[in-house]
Protein backbone atom coordinates (compact mmCIF):
# COMPACT_ATOMS: atom_id res chain seq x y z
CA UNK A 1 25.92 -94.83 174.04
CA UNK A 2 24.15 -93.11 171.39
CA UNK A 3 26.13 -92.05 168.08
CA UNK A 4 24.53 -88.84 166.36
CA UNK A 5 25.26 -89.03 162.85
CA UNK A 6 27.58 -86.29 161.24
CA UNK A 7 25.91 -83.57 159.26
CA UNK A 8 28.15 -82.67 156.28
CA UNK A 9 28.51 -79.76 154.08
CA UNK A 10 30.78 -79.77 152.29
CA UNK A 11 29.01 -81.31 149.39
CA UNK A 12 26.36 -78.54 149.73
CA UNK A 13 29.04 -75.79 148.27
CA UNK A 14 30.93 -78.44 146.06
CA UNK A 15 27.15 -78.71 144.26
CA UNK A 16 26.98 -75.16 143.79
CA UNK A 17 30.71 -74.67 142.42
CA UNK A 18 29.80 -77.58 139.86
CA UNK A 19 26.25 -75.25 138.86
CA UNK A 20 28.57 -72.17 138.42
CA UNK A 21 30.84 -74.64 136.54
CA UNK A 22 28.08 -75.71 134.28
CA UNK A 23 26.68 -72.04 133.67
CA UNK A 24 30.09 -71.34 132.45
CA UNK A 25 30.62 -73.56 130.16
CA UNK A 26 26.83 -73.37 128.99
CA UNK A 27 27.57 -69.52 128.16
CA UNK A 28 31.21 -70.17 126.48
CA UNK A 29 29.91 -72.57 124.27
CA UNK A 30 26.60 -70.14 123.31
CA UNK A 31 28.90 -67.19 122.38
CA UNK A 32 31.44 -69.49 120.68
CA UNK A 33 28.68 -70.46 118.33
CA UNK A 34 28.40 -69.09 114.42
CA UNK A 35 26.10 -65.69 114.17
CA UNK A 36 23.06 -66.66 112.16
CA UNK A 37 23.02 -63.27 108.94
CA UNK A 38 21.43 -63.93 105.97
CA UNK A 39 23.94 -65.09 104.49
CA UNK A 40 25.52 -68.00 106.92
CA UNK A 41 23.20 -70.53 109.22
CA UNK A 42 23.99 -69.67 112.82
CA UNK A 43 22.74 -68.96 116.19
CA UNK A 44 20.12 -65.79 115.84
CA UNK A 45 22.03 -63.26 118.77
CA UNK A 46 19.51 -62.59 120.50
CA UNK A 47 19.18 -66.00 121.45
CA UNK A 48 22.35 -66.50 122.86
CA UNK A 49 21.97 -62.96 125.41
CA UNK A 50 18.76 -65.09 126.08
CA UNK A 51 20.45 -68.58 127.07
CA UNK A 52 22.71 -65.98 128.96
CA UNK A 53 20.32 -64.78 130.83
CA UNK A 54 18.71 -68.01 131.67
CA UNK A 55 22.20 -69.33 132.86
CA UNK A 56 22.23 -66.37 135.09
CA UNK A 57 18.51 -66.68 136.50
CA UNK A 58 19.75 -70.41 137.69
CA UNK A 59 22.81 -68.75 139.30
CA UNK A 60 21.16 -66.32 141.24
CA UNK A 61 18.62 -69.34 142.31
CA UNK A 62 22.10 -72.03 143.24
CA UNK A 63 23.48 -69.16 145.23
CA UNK A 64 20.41 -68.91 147.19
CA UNK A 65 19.83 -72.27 147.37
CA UNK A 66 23.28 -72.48 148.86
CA UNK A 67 23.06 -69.86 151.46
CA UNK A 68 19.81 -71.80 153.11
CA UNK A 69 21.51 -75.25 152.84
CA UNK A 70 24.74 -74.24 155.03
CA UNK A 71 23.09 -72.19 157.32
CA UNK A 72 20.46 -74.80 158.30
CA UNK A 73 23.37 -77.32 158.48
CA UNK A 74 25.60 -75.13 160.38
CA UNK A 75 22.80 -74.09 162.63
CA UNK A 76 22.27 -78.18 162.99
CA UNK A 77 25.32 -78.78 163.90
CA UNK A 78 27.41 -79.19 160.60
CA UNK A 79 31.43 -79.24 160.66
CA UNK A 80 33.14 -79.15 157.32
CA UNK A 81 36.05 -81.96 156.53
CA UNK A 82 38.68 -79.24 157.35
CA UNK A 83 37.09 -79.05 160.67
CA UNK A 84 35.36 -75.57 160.58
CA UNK A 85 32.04 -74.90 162.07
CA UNK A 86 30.38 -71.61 163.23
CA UNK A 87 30.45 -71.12 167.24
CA UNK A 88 26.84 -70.94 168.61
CA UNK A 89 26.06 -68.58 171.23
CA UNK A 90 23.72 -70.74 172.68
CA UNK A 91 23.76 -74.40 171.24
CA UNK A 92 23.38 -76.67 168.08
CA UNK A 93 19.64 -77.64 167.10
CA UNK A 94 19.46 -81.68 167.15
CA UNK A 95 18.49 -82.33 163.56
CA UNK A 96 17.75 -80.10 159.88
CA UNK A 97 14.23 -80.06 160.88
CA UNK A 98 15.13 -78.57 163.98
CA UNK A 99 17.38 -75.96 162.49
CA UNK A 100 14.50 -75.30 159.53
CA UNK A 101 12.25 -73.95 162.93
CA UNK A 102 14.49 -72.49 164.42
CA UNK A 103 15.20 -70.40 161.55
CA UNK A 104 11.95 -69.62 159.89
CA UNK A 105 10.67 -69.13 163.90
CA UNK A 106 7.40 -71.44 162.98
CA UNK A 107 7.45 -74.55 165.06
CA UNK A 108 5.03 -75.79 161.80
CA UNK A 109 7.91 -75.40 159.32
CA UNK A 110 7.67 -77.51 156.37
CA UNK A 111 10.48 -77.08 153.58
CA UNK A 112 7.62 -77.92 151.02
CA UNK A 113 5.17 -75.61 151.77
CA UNK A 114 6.97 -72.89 153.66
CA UNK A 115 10.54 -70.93 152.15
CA UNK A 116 13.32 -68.91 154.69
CA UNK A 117 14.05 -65.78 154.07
CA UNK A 118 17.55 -66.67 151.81
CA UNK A 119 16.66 -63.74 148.94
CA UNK A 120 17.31 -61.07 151.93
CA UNK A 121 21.21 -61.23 152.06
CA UNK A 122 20.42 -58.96 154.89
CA UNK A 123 18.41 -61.50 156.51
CA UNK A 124 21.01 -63.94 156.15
CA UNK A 125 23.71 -62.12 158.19
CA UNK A 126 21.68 -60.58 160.95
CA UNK A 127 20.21 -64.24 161.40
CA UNK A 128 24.06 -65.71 161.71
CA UNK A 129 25.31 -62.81 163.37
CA UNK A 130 22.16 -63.74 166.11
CA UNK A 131 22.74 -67.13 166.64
CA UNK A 132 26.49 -67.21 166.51
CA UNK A 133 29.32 -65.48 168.20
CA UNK A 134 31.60 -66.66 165.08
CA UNK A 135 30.29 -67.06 161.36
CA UNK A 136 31.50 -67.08 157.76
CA UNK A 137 28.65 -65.08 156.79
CA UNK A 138 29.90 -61.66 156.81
CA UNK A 139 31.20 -61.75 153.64
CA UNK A 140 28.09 -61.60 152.24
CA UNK A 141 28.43 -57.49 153.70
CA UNK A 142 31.02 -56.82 152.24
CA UNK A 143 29.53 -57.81 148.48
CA UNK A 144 26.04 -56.37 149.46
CA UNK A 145 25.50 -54.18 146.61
CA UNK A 146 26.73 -56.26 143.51
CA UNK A 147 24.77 -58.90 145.21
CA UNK A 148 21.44 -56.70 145.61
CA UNK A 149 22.24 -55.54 141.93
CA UNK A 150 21.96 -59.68 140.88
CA UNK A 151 18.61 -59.92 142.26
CA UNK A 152 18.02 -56.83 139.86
CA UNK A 153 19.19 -58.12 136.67
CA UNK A 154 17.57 -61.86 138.11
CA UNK A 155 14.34 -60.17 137.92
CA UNK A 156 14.08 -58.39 135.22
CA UNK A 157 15.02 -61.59 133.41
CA UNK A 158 12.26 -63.17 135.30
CA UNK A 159 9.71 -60.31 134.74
CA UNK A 160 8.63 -57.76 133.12
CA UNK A 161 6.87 -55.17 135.32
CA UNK A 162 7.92 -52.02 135.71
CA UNK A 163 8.90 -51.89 138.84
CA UNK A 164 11.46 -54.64 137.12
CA UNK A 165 12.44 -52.66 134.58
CA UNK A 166 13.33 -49.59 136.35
CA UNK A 167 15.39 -51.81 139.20
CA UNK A 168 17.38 -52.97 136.37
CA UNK A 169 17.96 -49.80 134.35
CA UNK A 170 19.30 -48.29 137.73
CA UNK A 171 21.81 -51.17 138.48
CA UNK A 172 23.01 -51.47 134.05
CA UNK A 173 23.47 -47.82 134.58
CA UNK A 174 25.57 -48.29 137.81
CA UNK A 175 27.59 -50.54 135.99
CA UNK A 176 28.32 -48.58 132.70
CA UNK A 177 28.86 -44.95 133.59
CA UNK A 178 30.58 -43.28 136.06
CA UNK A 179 27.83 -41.02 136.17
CA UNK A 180 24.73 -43.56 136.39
CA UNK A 181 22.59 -40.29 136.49
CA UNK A 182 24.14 -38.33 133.46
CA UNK A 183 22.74 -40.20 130.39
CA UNK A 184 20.06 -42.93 129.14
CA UNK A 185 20.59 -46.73 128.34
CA UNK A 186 21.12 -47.23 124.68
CA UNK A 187 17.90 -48.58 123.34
CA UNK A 188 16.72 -51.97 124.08
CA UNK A 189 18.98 -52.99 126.39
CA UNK A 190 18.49 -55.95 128.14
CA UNK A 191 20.08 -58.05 131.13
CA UNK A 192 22.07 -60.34 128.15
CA UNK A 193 23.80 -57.64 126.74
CA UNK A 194 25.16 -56.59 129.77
CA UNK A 195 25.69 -59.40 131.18
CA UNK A 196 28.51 -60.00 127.88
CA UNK A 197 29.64 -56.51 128.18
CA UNK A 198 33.24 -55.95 130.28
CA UNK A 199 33.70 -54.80 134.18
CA UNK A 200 34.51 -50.94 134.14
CA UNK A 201 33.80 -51.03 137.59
CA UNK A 202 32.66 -52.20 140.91
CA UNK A 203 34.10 -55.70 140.74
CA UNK A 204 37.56 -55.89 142.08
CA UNK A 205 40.71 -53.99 139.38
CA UNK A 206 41.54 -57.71 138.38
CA UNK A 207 38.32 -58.17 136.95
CA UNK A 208 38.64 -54.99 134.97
CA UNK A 209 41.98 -55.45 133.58
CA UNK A 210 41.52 -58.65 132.19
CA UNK A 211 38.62 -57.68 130.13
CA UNK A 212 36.20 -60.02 132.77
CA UNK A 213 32.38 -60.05 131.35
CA UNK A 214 29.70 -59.34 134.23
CA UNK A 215 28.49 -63.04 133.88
CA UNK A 216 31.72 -64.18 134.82
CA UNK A 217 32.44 -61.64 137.37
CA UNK A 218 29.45 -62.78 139.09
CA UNK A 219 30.43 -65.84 138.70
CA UNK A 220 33.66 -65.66 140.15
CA UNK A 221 32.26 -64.01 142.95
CA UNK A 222 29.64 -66.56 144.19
CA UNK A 223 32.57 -69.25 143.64
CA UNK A 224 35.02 -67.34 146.36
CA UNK A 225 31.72 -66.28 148.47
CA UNK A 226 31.23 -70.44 148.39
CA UNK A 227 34.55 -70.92 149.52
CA UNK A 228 34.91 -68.43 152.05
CA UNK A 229 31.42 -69.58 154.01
CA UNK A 230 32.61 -73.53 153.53
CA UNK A 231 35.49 -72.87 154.26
């Protein structure tokens, strides 16, 4: 009899939790810092909406980085320890590497050379909803648009062209007016600054009432998104 070892996942979202864990704590401590002024030694403020930023360019990349380790697992076979697994319409693929072609459709697939197509939450869902009759992957449709805005603010951390800088001026504006169209960004303003500026809306009323930052209502979100696809 042949035993086919168990491929676990668990640990894949319990590694992401612990990155949204550290990017937490990485921005508390930042903004707890002293203010450098000329008159007091301190942190200069635009370098902490800069570490901000940075934490949130390595969230956006552990979400994503997530999202392709569960669904080639799940695709592979994977069962979490409570005993959940997606049902495939068709069957399981034997091993990772297996589940890496089946995915990326190139029977060449190498995971150093070649990438799936994780950035396009859209991707993600259509390519569950095709190979199983049952996933956890449809709450990614339900965020769609606060996660399409992270890519936005992601980028224009990452870059600055101005296809970049438009994106992001569309999705800050989303976020601070109720009329996105009606008036202009203040002046230099960058991902940081709203990234430390309160919810008004979008995120759930919770999230609003108790003051929540965008960084941390992003990061709440990926942590119950985690949850709800390892389950």
């Amino acid at each position: 009899m042949i035993l086919t070892r168990r491929i676990a996942v668990d640990h894949v979202r319990d590694n992401f939790i612990r990155e949204i864990q550290t990017a937490r704590k990485l921005v508390q401590s930042i903004h707890a810092l002293p203010r450098y002024s000329p008159k007091s030694q301190g942190i200069h403020p635009s370098h902490v909406l800069q570490v901000a930023e940075l934490a949130f360019m390595g969230l956006v990349a552990s979400w994503e980085e997530f999202l392709e380790g569960t669904l080639v697992r799940y695709v592979a076979n994977a069962t979490t320890n409570s005993g959940y697994k997606p049902t495939a319409k068709i069957g399981y693929s034997a091993t990772l590497s297996d589940a890496y072609v089946v995915l990326s459709q190139n029977p060449n697939y190498d995971p150093a050379k070649h990438y799936l197509k994780v950035t396009d939450y859209q991707w993600v869902v259509k390519t569950a909803d095709f190979l199983f009759s049952v996933h956890p992957y449809s709450c990614i449709s339900n965020q769609l648009n606060l996660l399409k805005y992270a890519i936005s603010i992601r980028n224009r951390v990452a870059h600055a062209s101005d296809k970049c800088r438009k994106d992001f001026v569309l999705v800050a504006k989303q976020f601070k007016f109720a009329a996105p169209n009606a008036q202009p960004l203040p002046q230099g303003f960058t991902p940081g600054k709203l990234l430390f500026e309160n919810v008004q809306r979008h995120f759930p009323q919770q999230c609003i009432q108790r003051q929540t930052t965008h960084f941390e209502a992003y990061a709440s979100l990926y942590e119950v998104l985690a949850r709800q696809i390892v389950p």
